[in-house]
N, C-alpha and C. Protein backbone atom coordinates (compact mmCIF):
# COMPACT_ATOMS: atom_id res chain seq x y z
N UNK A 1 -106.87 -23.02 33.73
CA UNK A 1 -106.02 -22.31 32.78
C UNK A 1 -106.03 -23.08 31.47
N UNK A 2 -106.66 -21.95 30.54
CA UNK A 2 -106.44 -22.92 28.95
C UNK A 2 -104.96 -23.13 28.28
N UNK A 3 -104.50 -21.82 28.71
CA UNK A 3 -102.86 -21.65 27.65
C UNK A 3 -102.76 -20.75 28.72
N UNK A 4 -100.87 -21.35 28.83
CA UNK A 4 -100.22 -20.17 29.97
C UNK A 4 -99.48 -19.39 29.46
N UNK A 5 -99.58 -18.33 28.99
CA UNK A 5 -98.89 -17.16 27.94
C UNK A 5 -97.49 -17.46 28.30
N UNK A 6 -96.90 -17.56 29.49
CA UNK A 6 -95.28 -17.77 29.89
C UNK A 6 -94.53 -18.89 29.01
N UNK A 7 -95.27 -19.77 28.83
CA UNK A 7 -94.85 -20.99 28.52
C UNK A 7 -95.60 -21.29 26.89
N UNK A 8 -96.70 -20.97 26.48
CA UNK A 8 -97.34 -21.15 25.99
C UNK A 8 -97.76 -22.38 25.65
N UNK A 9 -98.03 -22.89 26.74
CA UNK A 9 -98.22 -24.67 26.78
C UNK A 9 -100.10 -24.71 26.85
N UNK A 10 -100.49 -25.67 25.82
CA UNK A 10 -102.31 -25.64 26.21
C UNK A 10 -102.24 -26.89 27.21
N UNK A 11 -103.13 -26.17 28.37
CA UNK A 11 -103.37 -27.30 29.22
C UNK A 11 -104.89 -28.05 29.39
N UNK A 12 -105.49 -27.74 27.95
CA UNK A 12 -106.86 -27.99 27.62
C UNK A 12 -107.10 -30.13 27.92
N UNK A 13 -105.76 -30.13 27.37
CA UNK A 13 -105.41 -31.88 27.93
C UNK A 13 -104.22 -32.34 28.56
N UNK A 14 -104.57 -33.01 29.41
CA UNK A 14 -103.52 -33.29 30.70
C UNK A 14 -102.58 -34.29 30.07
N UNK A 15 -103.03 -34.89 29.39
CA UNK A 15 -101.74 -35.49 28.36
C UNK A 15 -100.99 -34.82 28.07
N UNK A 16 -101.28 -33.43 27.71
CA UNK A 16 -99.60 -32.58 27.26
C UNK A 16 -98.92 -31.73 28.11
N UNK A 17 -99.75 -31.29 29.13
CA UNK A 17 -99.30 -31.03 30.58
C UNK A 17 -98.12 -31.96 30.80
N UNK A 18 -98.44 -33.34 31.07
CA UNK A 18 -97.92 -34.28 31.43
C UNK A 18 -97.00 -34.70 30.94
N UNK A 19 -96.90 -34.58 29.79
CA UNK A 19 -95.65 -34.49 28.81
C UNK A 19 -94.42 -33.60 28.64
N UNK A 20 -95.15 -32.30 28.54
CA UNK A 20 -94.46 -30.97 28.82
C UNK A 20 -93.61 -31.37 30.48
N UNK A 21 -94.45 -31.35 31.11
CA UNK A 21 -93.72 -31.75 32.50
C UNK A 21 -92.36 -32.53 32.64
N UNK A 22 -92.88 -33.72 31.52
CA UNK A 22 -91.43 -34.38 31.77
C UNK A 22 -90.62 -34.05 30.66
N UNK A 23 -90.88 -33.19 29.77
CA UNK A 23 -89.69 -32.78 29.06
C UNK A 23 -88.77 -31.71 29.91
N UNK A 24 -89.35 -30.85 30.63
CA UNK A 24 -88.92 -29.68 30.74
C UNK A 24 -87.73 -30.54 32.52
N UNK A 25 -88.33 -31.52 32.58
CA UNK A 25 -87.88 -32.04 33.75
C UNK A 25 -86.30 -32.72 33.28
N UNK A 26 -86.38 -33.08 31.67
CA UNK A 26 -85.58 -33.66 31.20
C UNK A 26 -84.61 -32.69 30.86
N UNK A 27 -84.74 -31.31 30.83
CA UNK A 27 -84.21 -30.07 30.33
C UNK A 27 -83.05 -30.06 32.01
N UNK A 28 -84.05 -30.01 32.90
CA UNK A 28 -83.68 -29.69 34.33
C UNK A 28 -82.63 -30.81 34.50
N UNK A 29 -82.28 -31.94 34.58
CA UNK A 29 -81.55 -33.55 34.79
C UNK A 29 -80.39 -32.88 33.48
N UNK A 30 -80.46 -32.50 32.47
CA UNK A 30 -79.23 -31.91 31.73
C UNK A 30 -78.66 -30.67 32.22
N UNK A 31 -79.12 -29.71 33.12
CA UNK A 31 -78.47 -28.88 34.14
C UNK A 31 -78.89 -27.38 32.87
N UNK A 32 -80.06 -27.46 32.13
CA UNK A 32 -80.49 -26.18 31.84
C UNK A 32 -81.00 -25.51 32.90
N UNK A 33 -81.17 -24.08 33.01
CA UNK A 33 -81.75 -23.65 33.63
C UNK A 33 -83.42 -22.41 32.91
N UNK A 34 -82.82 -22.54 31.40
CA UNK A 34 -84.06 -22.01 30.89
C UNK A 34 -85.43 -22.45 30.68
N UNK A 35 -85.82 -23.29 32.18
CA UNK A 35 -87.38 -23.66 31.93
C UNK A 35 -88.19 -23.16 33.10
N UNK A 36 -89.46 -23.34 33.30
CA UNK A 36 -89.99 -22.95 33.82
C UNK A 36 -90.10 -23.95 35.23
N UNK A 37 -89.58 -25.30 35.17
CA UNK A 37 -89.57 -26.54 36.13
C UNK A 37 -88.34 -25.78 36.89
N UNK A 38 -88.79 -25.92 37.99
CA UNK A 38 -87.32 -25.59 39.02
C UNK A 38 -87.49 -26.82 40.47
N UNK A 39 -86.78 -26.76 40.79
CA UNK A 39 -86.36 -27.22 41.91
C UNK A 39 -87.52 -27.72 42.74
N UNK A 40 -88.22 -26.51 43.46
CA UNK A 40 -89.40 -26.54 44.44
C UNK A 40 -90.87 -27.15 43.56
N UNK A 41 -90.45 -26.90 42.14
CA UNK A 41 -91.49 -27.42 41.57
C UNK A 41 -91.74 -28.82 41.34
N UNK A 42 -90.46 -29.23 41.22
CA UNK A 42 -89.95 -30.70 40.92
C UNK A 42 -90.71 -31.37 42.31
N UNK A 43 -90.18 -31.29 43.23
CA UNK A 43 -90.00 -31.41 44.87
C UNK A 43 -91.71 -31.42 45.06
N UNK A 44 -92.38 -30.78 44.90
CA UNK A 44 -93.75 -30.50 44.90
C UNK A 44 -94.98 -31.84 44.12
N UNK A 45 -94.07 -31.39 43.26
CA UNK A 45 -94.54 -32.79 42.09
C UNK A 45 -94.61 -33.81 42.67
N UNK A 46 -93.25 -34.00 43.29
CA UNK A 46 -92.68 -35.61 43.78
C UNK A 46 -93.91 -35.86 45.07
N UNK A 47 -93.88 -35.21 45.48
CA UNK A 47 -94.58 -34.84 47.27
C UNK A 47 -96.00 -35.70 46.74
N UNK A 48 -97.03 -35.19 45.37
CA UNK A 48 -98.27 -35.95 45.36
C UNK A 48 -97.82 -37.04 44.21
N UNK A 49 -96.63 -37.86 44.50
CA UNK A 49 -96.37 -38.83 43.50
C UNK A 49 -96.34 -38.99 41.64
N UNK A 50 -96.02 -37.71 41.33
CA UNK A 50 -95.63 -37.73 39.91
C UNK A 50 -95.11 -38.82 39.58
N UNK A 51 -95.23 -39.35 38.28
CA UNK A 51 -94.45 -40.03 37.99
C UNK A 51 -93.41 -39.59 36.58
N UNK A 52 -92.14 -39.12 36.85
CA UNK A 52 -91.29 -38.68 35.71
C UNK A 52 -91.35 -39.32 34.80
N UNK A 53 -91.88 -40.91 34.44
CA UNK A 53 -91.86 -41.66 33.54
C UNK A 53 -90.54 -43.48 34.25
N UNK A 54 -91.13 -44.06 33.24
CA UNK A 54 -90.05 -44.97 33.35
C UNK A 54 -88.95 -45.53 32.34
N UNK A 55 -88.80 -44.30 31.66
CA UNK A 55 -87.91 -45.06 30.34
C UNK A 55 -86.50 -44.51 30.76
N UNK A 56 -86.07 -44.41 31.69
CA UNK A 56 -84.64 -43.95 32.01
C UNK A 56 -83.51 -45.14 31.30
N UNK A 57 -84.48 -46.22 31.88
CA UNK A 57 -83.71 -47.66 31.26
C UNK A 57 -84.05 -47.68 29.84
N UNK A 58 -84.72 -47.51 29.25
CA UNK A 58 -84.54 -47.28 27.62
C UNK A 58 -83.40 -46.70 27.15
N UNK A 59 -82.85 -47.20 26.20
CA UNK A 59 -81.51 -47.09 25.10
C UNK A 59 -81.69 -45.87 24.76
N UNK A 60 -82.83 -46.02 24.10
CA UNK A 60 -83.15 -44.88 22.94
C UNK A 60 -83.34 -43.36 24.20
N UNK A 61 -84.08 -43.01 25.33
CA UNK A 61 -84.41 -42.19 26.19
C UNK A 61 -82.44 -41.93 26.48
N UNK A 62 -82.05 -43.28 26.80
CA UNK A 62 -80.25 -42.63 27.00
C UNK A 62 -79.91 -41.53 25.79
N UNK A 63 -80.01 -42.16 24.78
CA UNK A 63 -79.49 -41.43 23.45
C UNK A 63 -80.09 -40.11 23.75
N UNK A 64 -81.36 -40.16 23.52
CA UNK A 64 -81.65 -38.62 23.16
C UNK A 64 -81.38 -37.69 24.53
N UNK A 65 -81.06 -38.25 25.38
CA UNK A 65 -80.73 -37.74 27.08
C UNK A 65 -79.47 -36.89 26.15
N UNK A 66 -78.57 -37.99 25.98
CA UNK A 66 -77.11 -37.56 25.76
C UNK A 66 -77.19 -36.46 24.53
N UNK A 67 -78.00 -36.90 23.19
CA UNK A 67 -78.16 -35.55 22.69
C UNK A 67 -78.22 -34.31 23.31
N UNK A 68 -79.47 -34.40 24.41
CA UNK A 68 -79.68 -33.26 24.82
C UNK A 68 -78.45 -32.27 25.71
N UNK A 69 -77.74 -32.89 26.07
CA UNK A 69 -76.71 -32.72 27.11
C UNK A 69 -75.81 -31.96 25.98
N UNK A 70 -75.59 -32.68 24.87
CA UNK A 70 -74.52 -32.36 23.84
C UNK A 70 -74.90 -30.78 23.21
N UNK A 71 -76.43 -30.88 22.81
CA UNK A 71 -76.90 -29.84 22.24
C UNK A 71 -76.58 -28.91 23.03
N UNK A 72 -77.01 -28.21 24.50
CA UNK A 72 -76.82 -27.72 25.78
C UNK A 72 -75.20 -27.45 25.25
N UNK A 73 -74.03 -28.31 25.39
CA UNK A 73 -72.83 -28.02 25.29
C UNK A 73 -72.51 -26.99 24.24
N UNK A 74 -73.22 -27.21 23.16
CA UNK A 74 -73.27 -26.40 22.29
C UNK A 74 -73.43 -25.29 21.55
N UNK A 75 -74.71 -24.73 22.27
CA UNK A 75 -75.32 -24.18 22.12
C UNK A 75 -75.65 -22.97 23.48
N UNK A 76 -75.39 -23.51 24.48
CA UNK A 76 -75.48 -22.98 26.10
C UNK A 76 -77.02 -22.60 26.58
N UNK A 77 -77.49 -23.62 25.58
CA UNK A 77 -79.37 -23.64 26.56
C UNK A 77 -79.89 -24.77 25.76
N UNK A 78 -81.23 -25.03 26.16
CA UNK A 78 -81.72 -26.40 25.87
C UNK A 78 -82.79 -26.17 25.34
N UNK A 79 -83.22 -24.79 24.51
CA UNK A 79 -84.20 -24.31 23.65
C UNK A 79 -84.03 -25.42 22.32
N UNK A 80 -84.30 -26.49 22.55
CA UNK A 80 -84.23 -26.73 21.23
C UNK A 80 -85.33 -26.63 20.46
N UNK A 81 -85.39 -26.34 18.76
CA UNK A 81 -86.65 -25.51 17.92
C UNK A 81 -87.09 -26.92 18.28
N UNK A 82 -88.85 -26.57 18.59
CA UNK A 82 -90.04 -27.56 17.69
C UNK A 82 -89.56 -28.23 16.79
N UNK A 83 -90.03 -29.40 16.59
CA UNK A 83 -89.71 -30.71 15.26
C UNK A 83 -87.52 -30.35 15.18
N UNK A 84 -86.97 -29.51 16.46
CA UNK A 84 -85.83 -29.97 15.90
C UNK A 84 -84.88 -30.81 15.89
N UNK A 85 -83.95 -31.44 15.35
CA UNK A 85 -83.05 -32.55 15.64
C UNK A 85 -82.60 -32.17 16.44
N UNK A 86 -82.01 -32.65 17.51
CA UNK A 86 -80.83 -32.78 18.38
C UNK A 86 -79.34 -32.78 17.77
């Protein structure tokens, strides 16, 4: 698959797959439900050893966590625009 029309994510490089993955995972851990990552998908992931990343312990990954949570409060989804601030 080059581009998945649902999502419109290019999966031409697994770097942004991989990325996309853990944003949308980061969407999911703030209790959105408007992504395409769910539950069984997560679970699936985990099963051939994904790795979500390791910056949980990063300051800065807290901050923009908590943005995201705030925005969500705000707003009541976690669409946030391209290039937008939190």
């Amino acid at each position: 698959v080059v581009n998945d029309r649902s999502t419109n994510i290019d999966y031409t490089s697994s770097d942004g797959r991989v990325n996309k993955l853990r944003m949308e995972k980061k969407k999911v851990d703030a209790g959105c439900t408007s992504t395409f990552l769910n539950e069984t998908k997560i679970a699936r992931l985990e099963e051939v050893g994904f790795s979500w990343g390791s910056n949980k312990g990063d300051p800065r990954w807290n901050e923009h966590y908590q943005e995201l949570v705030e925005f969500k409060r705000m707003n009541g989804h976690c669409n946030v625009p391209t290039g937008g601030i939190l």
